[in-house]
N, C-alpha and C. Protein backbone atom coordinates (compact mmCIF):
# COMPACT_ATOMS: atom_id res chain seq x y z
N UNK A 1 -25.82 6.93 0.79
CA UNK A 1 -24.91 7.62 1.69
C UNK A 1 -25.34 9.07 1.81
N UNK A 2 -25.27 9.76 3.21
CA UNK A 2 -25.66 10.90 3.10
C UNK A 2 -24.66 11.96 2.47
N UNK A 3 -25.32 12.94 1.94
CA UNK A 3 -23.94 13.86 1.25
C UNK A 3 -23.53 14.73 1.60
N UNK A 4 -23.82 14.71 2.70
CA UNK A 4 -23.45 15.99 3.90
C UNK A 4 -22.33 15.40 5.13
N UNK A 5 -22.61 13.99 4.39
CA UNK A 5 -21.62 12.89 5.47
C UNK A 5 -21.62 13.52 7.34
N UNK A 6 -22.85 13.94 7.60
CA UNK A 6 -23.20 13.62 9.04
C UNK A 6 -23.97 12.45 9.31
N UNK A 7 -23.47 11.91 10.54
CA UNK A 7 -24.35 10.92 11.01
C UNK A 7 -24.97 11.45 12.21
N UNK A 8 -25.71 11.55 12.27
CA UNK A 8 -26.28 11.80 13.79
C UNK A 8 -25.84 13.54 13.77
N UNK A 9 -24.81 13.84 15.40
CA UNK A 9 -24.26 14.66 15.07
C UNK A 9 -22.86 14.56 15.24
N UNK A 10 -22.65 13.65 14.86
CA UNK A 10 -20.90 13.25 14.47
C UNK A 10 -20.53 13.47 12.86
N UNK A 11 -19.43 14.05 12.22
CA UNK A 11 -19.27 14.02 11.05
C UNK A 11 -18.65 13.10 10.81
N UNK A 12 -18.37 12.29 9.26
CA UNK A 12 -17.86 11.20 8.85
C UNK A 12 -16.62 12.00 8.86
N UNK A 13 -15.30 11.91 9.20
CA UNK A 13 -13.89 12.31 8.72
C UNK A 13 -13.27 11.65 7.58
N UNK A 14 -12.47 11.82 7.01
CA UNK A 14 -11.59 11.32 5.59
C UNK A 14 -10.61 10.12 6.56
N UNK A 15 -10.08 10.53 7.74
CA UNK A 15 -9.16 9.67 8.39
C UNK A 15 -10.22 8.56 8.87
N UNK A 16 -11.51 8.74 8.71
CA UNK A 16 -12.63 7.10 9.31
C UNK A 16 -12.61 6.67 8.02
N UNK A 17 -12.85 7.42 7.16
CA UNK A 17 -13.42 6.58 5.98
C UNK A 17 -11.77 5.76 5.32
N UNK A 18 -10.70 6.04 4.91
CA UNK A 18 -9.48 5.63 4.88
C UNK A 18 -9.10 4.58 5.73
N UNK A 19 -9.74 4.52 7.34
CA UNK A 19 -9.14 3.52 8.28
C UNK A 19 -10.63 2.43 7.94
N UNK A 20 -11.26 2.93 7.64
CA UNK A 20 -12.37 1.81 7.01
C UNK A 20 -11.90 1.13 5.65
N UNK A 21 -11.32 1.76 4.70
CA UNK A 21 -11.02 0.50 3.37
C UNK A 21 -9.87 0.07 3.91
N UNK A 22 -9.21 -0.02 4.88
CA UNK A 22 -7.98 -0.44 4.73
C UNK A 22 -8.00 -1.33 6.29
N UNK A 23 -9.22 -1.71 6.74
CA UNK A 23 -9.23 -2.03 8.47
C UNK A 23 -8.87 -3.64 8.19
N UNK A 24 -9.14 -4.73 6.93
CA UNK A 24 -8.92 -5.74 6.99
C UNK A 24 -7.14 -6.20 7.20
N UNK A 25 -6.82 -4.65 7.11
CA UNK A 25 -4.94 -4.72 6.59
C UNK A 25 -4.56 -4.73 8.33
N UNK A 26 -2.87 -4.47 8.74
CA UNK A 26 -2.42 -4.18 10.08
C UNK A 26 -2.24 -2.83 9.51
N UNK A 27 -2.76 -1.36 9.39
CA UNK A 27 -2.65 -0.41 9.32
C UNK A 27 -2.67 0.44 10.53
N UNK A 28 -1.40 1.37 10.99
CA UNK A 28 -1.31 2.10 12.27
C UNK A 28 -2.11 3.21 11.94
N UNK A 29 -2.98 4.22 12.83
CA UNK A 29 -3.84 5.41 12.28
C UNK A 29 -2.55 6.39 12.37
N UNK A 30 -1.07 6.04 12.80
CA UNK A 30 -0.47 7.03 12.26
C UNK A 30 0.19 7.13 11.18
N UNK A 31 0.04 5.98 10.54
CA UNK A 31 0.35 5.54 9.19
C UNK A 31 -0.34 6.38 7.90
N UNK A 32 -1.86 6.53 8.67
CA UNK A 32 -2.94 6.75 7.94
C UNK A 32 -2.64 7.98 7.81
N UNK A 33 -2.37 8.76 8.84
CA UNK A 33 -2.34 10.54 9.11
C UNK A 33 -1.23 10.99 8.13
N UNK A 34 0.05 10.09 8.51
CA UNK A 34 1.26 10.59 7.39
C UNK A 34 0.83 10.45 6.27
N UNK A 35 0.06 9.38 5.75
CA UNK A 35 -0.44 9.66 4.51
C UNK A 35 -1.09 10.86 3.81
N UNK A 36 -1.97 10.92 4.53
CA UNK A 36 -3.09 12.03 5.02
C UNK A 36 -2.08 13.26 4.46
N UNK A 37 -1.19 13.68 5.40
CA UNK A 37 -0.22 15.06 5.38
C UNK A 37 0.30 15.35 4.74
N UNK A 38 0.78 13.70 3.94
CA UNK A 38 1.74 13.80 2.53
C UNK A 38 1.06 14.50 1.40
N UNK A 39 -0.35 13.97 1.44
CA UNK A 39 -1.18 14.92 0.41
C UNK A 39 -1.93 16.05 1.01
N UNK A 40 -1.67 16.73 2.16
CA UNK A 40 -1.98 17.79 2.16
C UNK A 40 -3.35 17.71 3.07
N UNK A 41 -3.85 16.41 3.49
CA UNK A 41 -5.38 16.48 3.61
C UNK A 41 -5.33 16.51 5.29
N UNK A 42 -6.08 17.63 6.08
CA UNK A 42 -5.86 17.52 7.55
C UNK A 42 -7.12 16.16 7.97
N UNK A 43 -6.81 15.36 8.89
CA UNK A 43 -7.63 13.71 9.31
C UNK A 43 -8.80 14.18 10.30
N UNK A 44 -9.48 15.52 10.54
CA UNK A 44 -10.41 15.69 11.18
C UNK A 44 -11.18 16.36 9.72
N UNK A 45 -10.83 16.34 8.85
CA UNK A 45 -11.59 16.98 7.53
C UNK A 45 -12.72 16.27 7.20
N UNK A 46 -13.72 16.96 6.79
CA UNK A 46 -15.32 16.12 7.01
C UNK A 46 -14.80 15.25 5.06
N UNK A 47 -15.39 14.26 5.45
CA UNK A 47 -15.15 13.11 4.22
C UNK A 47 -15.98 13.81 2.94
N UNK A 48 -17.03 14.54 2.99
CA UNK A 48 -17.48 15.03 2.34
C UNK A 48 -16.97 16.66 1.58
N UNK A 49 -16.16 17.17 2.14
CA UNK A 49 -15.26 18.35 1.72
C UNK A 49 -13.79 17.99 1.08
N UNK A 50 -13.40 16.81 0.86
CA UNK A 50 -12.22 16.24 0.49
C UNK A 50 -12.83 15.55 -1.39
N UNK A 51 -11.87 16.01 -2.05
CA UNK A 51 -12.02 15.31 -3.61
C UNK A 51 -11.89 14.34 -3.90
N UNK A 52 -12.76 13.71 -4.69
CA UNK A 52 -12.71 12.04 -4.40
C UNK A 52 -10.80 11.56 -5.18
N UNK A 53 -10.74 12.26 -6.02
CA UNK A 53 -9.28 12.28 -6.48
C UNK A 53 -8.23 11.70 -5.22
N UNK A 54 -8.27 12.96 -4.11
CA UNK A 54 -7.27 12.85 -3.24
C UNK A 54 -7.57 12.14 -2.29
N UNK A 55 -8.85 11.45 -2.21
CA UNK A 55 -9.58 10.50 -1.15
C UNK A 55 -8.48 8.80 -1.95
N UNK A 56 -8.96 9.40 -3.23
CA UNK A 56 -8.60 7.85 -3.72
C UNK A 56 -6.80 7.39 -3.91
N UNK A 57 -6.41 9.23 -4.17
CA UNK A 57 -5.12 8.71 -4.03
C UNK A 57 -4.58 8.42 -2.82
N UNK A 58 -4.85 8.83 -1.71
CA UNK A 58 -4.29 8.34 -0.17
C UNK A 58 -5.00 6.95 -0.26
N UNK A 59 -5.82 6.51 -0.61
CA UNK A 59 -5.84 4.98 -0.44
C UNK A 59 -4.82 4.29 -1.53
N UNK A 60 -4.79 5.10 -2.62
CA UNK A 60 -3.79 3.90 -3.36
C UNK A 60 -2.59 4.03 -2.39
N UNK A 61 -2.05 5.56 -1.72
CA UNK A 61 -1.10 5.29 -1.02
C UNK A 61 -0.85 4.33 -0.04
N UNK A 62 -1.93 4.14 0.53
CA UNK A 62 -2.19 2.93 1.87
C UNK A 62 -1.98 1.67 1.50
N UNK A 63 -2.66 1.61 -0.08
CA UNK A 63 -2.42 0.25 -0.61
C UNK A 63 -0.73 -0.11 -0.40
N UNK A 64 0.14 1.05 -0.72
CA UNK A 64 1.54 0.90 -1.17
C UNK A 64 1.94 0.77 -0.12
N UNK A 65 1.83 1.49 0.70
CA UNK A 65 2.11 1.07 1.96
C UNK A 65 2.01 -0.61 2.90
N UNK A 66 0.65 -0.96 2.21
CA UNK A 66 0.54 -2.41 3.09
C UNK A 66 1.48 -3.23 2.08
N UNK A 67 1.44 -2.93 0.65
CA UNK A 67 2.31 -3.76 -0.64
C UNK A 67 4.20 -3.83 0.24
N UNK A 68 4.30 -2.67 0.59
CA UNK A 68 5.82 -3.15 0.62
C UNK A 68 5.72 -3.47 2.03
N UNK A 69 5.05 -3.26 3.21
CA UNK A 69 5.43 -3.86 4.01
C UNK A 69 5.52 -5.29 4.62
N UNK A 70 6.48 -6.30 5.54
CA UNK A 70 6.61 -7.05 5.88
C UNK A 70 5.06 -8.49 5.50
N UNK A 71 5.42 -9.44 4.75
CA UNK A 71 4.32 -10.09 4.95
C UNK A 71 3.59 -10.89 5.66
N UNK A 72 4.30 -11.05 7.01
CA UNK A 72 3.77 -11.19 7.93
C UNK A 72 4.16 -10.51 9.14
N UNK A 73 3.23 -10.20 10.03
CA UNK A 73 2.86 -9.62 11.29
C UNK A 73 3.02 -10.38 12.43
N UNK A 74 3.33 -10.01 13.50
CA UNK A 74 3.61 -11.29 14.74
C UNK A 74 2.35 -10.61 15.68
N UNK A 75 2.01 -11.26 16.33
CA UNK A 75 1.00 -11.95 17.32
C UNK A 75 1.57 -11.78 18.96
N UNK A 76 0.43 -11.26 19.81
CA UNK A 76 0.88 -11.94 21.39
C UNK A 76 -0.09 -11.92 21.91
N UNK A 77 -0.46 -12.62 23.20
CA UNK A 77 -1.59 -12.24 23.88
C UNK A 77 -0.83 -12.35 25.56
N UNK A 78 -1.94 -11.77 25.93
CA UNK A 78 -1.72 -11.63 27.60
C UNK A 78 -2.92 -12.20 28.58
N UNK A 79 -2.72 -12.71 29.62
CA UNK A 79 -3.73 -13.33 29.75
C UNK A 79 -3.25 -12.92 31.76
N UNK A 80 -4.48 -12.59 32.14
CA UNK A 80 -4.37 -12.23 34.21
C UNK A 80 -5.46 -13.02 34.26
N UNK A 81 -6.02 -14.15 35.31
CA UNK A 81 -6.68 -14.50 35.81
C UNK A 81 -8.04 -15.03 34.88
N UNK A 82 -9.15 -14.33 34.64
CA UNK A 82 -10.24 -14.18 34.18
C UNK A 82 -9.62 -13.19 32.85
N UNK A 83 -8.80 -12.58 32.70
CA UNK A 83 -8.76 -11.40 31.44
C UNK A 83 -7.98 -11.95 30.83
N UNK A 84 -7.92 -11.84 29.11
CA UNK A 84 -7.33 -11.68 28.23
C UNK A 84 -7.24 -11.02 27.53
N UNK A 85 -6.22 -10.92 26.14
CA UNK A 85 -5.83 -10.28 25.35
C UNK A 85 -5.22 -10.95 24.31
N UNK A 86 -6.17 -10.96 22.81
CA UNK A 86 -5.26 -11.33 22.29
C UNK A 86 -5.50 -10.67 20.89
N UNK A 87 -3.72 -10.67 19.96
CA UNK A 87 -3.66 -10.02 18.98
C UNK A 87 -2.94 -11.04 17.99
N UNK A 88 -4.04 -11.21 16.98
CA UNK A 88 -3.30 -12.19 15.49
C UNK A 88 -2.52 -11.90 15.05
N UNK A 89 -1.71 -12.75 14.74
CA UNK A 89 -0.85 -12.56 13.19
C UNK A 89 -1.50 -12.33 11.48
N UNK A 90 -0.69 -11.51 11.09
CA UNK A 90 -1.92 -11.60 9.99
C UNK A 90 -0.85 -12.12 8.78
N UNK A 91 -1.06 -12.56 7.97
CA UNK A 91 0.26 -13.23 6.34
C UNK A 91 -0.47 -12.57 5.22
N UNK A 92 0.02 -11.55 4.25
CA UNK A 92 -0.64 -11.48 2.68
C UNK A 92 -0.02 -12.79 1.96
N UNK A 93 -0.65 -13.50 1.36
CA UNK A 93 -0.21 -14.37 0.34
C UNK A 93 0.38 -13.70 -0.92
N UNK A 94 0.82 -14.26 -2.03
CA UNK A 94 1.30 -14.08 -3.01
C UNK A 94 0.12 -13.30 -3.66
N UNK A 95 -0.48 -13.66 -3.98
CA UNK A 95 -1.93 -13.63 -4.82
C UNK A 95 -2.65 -12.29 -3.84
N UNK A 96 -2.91 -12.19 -2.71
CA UNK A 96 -2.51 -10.99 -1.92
C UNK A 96 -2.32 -10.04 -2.31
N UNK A 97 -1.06 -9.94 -2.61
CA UNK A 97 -0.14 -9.02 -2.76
C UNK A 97 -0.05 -8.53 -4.45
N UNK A 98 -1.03 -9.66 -5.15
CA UNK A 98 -0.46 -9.51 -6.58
C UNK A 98 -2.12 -8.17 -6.80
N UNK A 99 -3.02 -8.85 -6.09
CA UNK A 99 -4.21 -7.92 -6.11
C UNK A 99 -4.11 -6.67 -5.74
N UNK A 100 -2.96 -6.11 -4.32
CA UNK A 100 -3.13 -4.95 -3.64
C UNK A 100 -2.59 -4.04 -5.07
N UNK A 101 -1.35 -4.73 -5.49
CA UNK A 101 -0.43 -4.14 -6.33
C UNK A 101 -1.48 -3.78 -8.01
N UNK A 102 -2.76 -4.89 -8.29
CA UNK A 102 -3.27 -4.47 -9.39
C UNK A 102 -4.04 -3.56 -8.92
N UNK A 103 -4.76 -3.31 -7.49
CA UNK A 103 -5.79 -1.98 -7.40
C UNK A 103 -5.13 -0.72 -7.18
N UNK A 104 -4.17 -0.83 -6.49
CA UNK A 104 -3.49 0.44 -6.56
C UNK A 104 -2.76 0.92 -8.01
N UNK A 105 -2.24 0.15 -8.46
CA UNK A 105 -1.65 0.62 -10.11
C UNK A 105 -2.96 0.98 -11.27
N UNK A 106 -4.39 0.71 -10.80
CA UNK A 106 -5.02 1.00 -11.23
C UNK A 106 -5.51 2.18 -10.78
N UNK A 107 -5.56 2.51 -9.51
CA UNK A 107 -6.01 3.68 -9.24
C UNK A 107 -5.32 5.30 -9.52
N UNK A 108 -3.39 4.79 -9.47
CA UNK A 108 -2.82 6.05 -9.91
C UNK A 108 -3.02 6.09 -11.23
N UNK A 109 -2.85 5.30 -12.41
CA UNK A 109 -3.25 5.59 -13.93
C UNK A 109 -4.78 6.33 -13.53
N UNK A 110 -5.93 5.90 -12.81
CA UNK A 110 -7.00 6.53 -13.64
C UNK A 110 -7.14 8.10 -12.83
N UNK A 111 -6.12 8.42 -11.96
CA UNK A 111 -5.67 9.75 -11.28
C UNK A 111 -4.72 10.45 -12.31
N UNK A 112 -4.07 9.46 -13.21
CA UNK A 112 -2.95 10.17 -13.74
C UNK A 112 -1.51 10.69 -12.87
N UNK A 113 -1.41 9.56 -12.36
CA UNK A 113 -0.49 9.95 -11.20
C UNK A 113 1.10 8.62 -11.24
N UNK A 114 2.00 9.60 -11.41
CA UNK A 114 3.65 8.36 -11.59
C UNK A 114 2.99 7.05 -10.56
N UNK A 115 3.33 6.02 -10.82
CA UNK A 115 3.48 4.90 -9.91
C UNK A 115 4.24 5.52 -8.82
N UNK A 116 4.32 4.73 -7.69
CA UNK A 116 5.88 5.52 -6.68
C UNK A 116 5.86 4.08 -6.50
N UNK A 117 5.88 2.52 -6.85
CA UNK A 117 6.56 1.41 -6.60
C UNK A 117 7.92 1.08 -6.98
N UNK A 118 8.53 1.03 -6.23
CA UNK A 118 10.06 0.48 -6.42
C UNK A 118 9.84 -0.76 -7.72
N UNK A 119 10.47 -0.89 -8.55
CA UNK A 119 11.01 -1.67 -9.30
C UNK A 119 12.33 -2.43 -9.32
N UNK A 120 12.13 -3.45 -9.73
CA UNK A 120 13.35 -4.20 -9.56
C UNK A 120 14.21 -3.40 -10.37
N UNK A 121 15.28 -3.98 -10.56
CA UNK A 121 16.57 -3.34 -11.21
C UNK A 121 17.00 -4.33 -12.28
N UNK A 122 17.00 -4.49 -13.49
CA UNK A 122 17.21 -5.23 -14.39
C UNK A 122 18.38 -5.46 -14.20
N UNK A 123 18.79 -6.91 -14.65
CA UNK A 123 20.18 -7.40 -14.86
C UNK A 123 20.70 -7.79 -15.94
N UNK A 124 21.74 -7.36 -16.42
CA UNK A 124 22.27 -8.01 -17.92
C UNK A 124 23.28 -8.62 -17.66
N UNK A 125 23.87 -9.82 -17.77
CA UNK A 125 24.32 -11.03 -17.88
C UNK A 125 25.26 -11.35 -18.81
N UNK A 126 26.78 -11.04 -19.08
CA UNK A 126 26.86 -11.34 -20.54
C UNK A 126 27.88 -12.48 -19.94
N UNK A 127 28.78 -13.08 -21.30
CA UNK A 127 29.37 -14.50 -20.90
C UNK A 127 30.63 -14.00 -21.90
N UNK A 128 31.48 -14.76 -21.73
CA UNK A 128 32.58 -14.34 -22.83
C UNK A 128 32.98 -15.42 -23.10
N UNK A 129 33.34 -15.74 -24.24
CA UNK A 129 33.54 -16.69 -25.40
C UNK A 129 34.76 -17.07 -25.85
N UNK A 130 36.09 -16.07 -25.80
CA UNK A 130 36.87 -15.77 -26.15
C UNK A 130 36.94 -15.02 -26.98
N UNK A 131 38.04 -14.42 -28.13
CA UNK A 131 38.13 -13.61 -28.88
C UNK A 131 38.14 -14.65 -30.35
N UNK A 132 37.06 -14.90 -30.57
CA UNK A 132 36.72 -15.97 -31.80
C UNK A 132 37.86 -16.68 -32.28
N UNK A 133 38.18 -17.49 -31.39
CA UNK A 133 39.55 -18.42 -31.80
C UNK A 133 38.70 -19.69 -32.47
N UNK A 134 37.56 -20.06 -32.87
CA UNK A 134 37.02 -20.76 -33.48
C UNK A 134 36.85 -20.58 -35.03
N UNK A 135 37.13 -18.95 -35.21
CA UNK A 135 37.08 -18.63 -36.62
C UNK A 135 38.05 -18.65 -37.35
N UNK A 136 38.11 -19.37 -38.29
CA UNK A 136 39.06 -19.65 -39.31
C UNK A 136 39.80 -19.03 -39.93
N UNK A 137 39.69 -17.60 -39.86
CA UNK A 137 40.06 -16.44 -40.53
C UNK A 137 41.05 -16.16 -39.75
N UNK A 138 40.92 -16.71 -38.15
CA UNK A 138 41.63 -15.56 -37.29
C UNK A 138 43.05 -16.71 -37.48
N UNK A 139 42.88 -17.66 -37.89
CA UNK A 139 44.18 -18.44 -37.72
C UNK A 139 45.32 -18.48 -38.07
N UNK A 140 45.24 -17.80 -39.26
CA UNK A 140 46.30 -17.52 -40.19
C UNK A 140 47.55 -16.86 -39.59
């Protein structure tokens, strides 16, 4: 890779390289940008002037982003004469979703950075028994 991240005379941006690990996902590029802003990083910034730190944490963010959203996507196409158009549905599976969730939880630990995944909410359950009318003591 060049380390000046020009190609030609186009520069590589942080917002190409971000919409590149994440292009197999339904990711909006304004999805990408809010990300982008949340950490501070402007999306015309040459990919090569950005820290790989904050490169990697806006992708774990993206990850979190595709993790909680909807798991499946709807589809349409359009079709005039000779022209079409058409746009897939896309589904994360279980297993999917269990991977996005291990690369991103891996990437904020080796940043040193809180998780920001929602967690479930534990439940405690109790049952009641009565007031030990089975114990012998209490009978008297």
């Amino acid at each position: 890779m060049n380390t000046n991240a020009q190609y030609g005379s186009q520069t590589f941006t942080v917002l190409e390289y971000l919409h590149g690990k994440v292009a197999d996902f339904t990711v909006s590029e304004n999805a990408i940008i809010s990300v982008m802003a949340d950490r501070g990083i402007d999306p015309c910034e040459s990919f090569a002037d950005v820290e790989t730190k904050e490169k990697m944490l806006c992708y774990a963010d993206l990850l979190r982003y595709i993790y909680l959203s909807p798991n499946m996507t709807k589809s349409y196409s359009q079709t005039n004469g000779n022209w079409s158009q058409k746009e897939g549905a896309t589904q994360l599976s279980i297993e999917d979703k269990k991977k996005i969730l291990a690369e991103m939880r891996r990437l904020y630990a080796k940043y040193g950075e809180q998780e920001m995944i929602p967690m479930p909410k534990p439940s405690i359950r109790m049952q009641a028994h009565g007031m030990m009318l089975n114990n012998p003591e209490r009978r008297r």
